[in-house]
PDB file of N, CA and C in Angstrom:
ATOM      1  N   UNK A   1      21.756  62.373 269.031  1.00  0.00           N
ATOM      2  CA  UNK A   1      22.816  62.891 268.193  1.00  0.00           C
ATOM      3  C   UNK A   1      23.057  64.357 268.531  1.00  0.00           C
ATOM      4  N   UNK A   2      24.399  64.972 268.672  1.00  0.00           N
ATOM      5  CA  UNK A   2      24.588  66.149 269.050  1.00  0.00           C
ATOM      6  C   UNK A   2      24.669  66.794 268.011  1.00  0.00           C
ATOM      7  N   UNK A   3      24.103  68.170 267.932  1.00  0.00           N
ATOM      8  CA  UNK A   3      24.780  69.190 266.521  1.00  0.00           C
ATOM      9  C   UNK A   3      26.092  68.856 266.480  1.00  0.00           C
ATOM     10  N   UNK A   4      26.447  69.594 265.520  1.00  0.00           N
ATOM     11  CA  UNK A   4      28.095  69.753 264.552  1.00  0.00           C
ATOM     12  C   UNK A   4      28.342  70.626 265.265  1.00  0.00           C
ATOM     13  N   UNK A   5      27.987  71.311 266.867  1.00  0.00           N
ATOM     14  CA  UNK A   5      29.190  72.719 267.034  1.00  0.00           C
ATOM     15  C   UNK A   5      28.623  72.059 268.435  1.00  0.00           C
ATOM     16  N   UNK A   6      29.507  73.441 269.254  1.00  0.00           N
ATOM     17  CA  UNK A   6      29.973  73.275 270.973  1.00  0.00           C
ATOM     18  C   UNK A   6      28.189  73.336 271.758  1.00  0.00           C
ATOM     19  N   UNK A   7      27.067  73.389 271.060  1.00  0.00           N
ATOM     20  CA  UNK A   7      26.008  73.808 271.886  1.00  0.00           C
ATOM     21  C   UNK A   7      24.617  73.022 271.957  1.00  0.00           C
ATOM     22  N   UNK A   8      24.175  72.520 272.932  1.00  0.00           N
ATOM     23  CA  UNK A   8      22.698  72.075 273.431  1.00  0.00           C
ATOM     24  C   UNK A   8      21.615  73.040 272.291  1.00  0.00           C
ATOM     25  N   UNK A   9      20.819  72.480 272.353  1.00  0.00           N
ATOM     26  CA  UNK A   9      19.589  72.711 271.986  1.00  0.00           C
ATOM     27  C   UNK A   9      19.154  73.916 272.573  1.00  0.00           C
ATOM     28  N   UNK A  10      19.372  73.563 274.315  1.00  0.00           N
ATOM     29  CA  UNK A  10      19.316  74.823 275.084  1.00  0.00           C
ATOM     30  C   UNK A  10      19.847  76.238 274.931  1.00  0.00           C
ATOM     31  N   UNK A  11      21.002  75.837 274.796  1.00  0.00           N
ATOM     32  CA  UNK A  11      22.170  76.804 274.870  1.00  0.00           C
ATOM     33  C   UNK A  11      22.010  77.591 273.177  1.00  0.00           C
ATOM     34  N   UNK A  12      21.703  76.907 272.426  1.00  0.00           N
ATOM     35  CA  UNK A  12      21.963  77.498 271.075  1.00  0.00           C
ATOM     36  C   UNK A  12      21.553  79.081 270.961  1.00  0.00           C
ATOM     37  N   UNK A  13      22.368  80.102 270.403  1.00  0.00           N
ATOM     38  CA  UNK A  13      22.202  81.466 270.782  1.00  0.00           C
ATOM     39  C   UNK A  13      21.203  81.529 269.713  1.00  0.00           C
ATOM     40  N   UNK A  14      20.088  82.937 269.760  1.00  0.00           N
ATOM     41  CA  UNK A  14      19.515  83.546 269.238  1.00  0.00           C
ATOM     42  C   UNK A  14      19.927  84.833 268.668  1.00  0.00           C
ATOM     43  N   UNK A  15      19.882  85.020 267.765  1.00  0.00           N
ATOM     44  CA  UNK A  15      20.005  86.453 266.646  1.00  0.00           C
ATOM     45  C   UNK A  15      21.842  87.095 267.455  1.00  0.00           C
ATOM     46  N   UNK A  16      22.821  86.335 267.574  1.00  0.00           N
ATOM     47  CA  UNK A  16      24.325  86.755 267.439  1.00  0.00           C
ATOM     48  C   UNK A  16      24.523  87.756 266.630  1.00  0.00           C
ATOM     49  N   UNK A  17      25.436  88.772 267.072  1.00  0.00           N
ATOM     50  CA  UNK A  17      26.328  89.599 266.222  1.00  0.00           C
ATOM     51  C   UNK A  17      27.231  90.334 266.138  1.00  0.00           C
ATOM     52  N   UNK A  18      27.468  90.505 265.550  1.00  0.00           N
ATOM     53  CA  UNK A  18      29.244  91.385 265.715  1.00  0.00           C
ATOM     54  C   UNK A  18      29.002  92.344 264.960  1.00  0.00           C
ATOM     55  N   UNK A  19      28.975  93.350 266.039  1.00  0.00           N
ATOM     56  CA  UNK A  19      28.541  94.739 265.651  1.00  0.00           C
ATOM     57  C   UNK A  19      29.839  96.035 265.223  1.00  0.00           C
ATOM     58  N   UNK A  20      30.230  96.663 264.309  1.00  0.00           N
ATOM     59  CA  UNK A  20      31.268  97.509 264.337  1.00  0.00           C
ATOM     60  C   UNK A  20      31.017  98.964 265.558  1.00  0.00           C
ATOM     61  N   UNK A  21      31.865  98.726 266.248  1.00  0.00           N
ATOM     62  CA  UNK A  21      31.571 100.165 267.450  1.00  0.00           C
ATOM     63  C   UNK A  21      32.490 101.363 266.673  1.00  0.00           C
ATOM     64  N   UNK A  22      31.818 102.520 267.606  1.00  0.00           N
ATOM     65  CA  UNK A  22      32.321 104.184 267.306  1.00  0.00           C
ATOM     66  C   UNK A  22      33.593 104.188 266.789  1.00  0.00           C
ATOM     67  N   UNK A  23      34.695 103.637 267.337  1.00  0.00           N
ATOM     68  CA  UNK A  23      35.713 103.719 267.659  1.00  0.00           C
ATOM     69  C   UNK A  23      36.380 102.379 266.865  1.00  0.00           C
ATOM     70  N   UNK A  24      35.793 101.864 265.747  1.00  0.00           N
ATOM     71  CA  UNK A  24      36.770 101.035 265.024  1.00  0.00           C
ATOM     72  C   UNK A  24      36.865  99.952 265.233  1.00  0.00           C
ATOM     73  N   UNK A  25      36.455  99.143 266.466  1.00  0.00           N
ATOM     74  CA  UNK A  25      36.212  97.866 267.233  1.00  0.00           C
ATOM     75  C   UNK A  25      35.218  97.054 266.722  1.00  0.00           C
ATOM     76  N   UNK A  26      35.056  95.676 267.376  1.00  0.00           N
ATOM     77  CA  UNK A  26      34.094  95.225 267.216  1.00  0.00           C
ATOM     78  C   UNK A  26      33.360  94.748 268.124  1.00  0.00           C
ATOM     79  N   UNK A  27      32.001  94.784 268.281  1.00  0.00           N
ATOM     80  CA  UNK A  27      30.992  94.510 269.683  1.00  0.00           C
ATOM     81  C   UNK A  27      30.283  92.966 269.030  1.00  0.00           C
ATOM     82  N   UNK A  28      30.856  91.609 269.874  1.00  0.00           N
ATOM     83  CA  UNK A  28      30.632  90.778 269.961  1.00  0.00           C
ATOM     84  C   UNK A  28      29.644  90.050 270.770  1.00  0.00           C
ATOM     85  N   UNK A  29      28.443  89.542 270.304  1.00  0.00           N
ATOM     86  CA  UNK A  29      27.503  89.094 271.517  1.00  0.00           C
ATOM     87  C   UNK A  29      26.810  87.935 270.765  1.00  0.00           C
ATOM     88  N   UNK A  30      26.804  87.337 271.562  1.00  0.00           N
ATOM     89  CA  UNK A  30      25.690  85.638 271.031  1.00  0.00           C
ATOM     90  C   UNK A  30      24.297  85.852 271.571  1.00  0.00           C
ATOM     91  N   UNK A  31      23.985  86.462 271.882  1.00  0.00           N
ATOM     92  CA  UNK A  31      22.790  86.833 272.116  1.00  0.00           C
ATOM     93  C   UNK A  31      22.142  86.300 273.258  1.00  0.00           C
ATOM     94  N   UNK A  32      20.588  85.988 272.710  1.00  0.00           N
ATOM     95  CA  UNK A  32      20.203  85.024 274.184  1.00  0.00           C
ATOM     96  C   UNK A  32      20.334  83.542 273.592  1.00  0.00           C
ATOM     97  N   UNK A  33      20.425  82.690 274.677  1.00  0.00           N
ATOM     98  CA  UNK A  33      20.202  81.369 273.995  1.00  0.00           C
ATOM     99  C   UNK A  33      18.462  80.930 273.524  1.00  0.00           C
ATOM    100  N   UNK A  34      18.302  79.573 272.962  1.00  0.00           N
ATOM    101  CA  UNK A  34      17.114  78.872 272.861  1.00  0.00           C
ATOM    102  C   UNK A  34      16.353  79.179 273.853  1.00  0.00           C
ATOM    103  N   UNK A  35      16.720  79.264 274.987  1.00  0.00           N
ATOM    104  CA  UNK A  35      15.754  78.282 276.711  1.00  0.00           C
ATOM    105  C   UNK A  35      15.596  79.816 277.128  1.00  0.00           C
ATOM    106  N   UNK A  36      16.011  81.092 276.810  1.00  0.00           N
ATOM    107  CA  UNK A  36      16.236  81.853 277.224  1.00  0.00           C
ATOM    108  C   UNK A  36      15.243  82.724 275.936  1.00  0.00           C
ATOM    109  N   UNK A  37      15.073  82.499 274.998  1.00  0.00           N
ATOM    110  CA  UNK A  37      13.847  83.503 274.064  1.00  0.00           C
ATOM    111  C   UNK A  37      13.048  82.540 273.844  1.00  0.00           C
ATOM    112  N   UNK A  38      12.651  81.707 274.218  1.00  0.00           N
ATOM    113  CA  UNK A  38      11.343  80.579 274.524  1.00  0.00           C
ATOM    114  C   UNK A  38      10.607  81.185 275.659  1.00  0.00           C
ATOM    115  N   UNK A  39      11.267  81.123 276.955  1.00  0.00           N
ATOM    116  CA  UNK A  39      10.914  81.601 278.082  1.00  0.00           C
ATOM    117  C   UNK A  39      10.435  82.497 277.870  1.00  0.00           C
ATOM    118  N   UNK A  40      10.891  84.039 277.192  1.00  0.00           N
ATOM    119  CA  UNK A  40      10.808  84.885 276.878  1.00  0.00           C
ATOM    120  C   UNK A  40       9.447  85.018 276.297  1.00  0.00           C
ATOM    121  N   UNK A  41       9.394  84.542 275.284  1.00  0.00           N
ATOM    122  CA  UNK A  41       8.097  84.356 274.383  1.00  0.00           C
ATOM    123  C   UNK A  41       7.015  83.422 275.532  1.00  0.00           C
ATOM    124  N   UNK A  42       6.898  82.970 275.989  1.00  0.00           N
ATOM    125  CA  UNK A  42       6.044  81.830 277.193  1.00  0.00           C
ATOM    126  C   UNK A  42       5.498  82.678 277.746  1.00  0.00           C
ATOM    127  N   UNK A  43       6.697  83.362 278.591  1.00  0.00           N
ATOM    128  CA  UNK A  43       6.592  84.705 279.747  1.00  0.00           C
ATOM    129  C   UNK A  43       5.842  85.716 279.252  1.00  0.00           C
ATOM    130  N   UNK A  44       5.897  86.223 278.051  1.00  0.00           N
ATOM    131  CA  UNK A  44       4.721  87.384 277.003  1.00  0.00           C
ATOM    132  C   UNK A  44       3.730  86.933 277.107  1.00  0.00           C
ATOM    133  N   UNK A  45       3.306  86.155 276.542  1.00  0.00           N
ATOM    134  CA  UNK A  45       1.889  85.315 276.373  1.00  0.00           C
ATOM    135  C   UNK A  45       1.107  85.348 277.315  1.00  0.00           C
ATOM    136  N   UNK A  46       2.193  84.627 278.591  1.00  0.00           N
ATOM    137  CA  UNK A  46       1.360  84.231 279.757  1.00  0.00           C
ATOM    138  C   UNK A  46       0.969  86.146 280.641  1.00  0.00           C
ATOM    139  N   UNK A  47       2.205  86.808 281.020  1.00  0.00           N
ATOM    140  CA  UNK A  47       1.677  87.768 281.210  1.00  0.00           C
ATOM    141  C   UNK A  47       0.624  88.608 280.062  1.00  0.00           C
ATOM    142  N   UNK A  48       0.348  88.112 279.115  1.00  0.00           N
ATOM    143  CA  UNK A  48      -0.957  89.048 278.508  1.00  0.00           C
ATOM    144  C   UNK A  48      -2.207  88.952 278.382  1.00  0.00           C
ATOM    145  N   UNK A  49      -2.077  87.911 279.797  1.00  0.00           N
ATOM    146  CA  UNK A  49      -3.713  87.588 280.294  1.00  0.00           C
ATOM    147  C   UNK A  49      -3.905  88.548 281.216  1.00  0.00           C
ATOM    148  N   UNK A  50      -3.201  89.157 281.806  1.00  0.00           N
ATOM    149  CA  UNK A  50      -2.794  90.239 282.843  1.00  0.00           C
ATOM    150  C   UNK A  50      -2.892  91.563 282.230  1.00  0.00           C
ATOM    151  N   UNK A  51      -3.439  92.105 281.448  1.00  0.00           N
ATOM    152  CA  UNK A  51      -2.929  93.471 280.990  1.00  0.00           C
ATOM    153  C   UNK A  51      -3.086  94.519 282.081  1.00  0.00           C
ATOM    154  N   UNK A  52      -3.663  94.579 283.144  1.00  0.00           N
ATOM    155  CA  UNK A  52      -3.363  95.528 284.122  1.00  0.00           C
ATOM    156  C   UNK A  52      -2.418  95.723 285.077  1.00  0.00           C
ATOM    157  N   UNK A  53      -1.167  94.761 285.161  1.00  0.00           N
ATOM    158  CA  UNK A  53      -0.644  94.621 286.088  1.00  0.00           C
ATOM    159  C   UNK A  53      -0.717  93.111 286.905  1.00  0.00           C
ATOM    160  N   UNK A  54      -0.181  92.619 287.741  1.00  0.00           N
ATOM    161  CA  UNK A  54      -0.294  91.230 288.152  1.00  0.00           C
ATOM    162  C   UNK A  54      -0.055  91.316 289.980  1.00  0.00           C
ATOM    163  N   UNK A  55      -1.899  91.929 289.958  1.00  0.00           N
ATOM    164  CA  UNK A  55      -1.828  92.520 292.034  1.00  0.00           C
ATOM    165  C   UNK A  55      -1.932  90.726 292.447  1.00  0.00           C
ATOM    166  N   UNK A  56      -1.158  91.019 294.009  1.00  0.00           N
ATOM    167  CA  UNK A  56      -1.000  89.608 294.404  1.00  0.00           C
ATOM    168  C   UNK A  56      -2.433  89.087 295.203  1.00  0.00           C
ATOM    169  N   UNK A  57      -3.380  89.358 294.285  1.00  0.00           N
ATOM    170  CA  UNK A  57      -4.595  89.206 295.597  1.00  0.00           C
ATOM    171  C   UNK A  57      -5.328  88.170 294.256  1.00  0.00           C
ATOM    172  N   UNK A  58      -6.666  87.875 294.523  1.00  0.00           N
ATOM    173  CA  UNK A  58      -7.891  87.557 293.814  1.00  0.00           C
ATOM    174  C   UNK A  58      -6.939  86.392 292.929  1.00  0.00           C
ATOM    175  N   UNK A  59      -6.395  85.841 293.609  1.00  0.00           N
ATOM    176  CA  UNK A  59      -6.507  84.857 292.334  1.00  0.00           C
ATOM    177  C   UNK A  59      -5.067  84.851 291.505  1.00  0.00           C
ATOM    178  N   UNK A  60      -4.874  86.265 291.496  1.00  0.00           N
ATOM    179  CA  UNK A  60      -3.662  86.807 290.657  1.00  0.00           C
ATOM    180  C   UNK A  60      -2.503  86.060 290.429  1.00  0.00           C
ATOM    181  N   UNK A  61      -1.811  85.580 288.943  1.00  0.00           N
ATOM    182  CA  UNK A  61      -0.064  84.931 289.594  1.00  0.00           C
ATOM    183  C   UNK A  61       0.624  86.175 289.840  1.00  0.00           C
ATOM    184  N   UNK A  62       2.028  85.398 290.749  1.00  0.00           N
ATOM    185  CA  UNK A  62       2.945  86.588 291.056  1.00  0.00           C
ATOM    186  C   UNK A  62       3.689  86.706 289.411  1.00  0.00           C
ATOM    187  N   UNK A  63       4.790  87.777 289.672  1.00  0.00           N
ATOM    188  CA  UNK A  63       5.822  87.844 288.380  1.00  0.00           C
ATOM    189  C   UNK A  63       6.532  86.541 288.709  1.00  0.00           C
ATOM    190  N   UNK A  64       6.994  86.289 289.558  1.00  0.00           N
ATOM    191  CA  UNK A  64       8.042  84.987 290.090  1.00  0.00           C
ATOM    192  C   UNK A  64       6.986  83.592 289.498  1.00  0.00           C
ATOM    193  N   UNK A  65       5.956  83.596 290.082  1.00  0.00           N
ATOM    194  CA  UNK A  65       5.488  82.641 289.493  1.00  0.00           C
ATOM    195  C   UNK A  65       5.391  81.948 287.898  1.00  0.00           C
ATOM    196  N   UNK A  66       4.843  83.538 287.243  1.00  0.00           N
ATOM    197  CA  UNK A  66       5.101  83.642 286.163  1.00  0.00           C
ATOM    198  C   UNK A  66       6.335  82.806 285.386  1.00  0.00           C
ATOM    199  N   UNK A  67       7.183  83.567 286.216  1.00  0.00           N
ATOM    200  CA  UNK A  67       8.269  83.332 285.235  1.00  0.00           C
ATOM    201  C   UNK A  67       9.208  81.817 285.403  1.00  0.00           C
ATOM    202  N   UNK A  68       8.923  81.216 286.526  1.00  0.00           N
ATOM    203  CA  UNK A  68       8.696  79.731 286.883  1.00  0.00           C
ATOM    204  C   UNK A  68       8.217  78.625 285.664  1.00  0.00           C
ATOM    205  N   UNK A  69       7.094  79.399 285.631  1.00  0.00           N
ATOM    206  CA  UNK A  69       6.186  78.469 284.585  1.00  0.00           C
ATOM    207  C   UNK A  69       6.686  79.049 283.004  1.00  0.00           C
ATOM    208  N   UNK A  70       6.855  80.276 282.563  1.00  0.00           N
ATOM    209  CA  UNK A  70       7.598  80.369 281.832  1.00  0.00           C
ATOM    210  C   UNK A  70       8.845  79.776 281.060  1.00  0.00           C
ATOM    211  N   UNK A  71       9.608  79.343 282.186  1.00  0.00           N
ATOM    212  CA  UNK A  71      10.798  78.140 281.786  1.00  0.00           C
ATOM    213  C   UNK A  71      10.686  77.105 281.917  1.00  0.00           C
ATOM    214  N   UNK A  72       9.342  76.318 282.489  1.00  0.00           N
ATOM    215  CA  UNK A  72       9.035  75.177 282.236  1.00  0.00           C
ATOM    216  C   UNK A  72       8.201  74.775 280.707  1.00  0.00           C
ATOM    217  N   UNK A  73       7.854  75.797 280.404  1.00  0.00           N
ATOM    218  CA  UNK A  73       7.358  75.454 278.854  1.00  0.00           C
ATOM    219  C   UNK A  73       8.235  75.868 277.909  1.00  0.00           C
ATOM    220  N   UNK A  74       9.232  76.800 278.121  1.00  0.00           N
ATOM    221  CA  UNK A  74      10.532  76.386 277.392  1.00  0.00           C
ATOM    222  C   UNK A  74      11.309  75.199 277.353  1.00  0.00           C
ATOM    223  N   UNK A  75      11.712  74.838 278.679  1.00  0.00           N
ATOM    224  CA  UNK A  75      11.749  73.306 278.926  1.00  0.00           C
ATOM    225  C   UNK A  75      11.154  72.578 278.039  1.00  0.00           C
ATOM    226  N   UNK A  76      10.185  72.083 277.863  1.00  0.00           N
ATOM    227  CA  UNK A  76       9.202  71.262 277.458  1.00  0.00           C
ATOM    228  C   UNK A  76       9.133  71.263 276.044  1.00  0.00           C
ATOM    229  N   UNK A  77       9.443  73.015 275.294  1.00  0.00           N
ATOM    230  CA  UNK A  77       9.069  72.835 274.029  1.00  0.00           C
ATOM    231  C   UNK A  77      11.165  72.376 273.643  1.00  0.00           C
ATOM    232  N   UNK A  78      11.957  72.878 274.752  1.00  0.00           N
ATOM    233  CA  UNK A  78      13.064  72.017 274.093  1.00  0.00           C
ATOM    234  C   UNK A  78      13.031  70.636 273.595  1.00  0.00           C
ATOM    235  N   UNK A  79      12.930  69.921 274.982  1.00  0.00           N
ATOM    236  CA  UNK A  79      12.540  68.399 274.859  1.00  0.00           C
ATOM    237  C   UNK A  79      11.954  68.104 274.134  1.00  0.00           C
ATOM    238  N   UNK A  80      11.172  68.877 273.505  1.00  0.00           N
ATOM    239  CA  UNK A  80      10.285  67.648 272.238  1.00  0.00           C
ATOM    240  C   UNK A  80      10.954  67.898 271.194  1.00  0.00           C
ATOM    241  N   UNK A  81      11.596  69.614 271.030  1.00  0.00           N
ATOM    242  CA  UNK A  81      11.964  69.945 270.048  1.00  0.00           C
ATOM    243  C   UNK A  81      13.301  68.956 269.316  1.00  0.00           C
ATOM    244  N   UNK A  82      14.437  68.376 270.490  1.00  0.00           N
ATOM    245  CA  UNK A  82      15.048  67.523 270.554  1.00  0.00           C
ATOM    246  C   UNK A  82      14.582  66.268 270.181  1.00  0.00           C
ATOM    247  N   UNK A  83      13.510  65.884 270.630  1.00  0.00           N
ATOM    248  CA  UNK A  83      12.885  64.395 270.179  1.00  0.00           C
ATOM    249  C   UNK A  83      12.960  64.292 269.001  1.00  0.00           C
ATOM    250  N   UNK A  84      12.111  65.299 268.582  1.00  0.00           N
ATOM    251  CA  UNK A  84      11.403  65.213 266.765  1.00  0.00           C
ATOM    252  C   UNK A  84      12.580  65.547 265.843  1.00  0.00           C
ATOM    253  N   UNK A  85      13.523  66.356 266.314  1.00  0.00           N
ATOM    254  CA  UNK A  85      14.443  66.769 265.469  1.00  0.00           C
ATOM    255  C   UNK A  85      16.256  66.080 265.778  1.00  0.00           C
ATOM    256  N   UNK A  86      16.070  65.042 266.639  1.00  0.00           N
ATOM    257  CA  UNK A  86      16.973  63.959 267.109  1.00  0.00           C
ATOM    258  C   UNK A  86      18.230  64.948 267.673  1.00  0.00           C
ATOM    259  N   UNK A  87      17.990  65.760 268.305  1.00  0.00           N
ATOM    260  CA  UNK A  87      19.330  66.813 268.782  1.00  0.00           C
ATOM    261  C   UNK A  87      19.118  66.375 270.548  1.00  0.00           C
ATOM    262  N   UNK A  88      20.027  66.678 270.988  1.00  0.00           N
ATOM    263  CA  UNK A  88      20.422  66.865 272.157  1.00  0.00           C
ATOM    264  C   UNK A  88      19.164  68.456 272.955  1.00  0.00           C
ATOM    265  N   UNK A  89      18.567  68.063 274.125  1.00  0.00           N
ATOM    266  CA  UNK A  89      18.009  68.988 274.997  1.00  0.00           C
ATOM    267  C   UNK A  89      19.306  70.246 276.010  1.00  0.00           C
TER     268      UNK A  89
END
């Protein structure tokens, strides 16, 4: 079953807003999506086994690697999140 609006599970934005600018306007942004502050949060975690830096020797992951595996457990927590909660991934 799809939500009631235009967006994936994936895609669904995080913390949107429409901000009033200097000048009387308005500053419009949807923020990041789902798959995109999952990752985010994955990517923290996982780099804070690292607190010195992430040298490419001993063992070390790269940042690229990192962040590989990072969006695969965003991935992953979509998909289930979709399962259990009958939405679209």
């Amino acid at each position: 079953m799809r939500p009631p609006f235009p967006f994936t599970l994936a895609e669904m934005p995080i913390h949107p807003a429409n901000l009033p600018t200097p000048a009387g306007g308005r500053l419009i942004t949807h923020g990041l999506t789902m798959r995109e502050h999952f990752a985010g949060l994955a990517m923290q975690g996982i780099a804070s086994k690292y607190p010195f830096g992430l040298p490419n020797m001993g063992g070390y992951p790269t940042a690229e690697a990192i962040a590989v595996t990072a969006v695969s457990y965003a991935d992953a927590l979509i998909a289930e999140l979709a399962k259990t909660e009958g939405g679209d991934a």
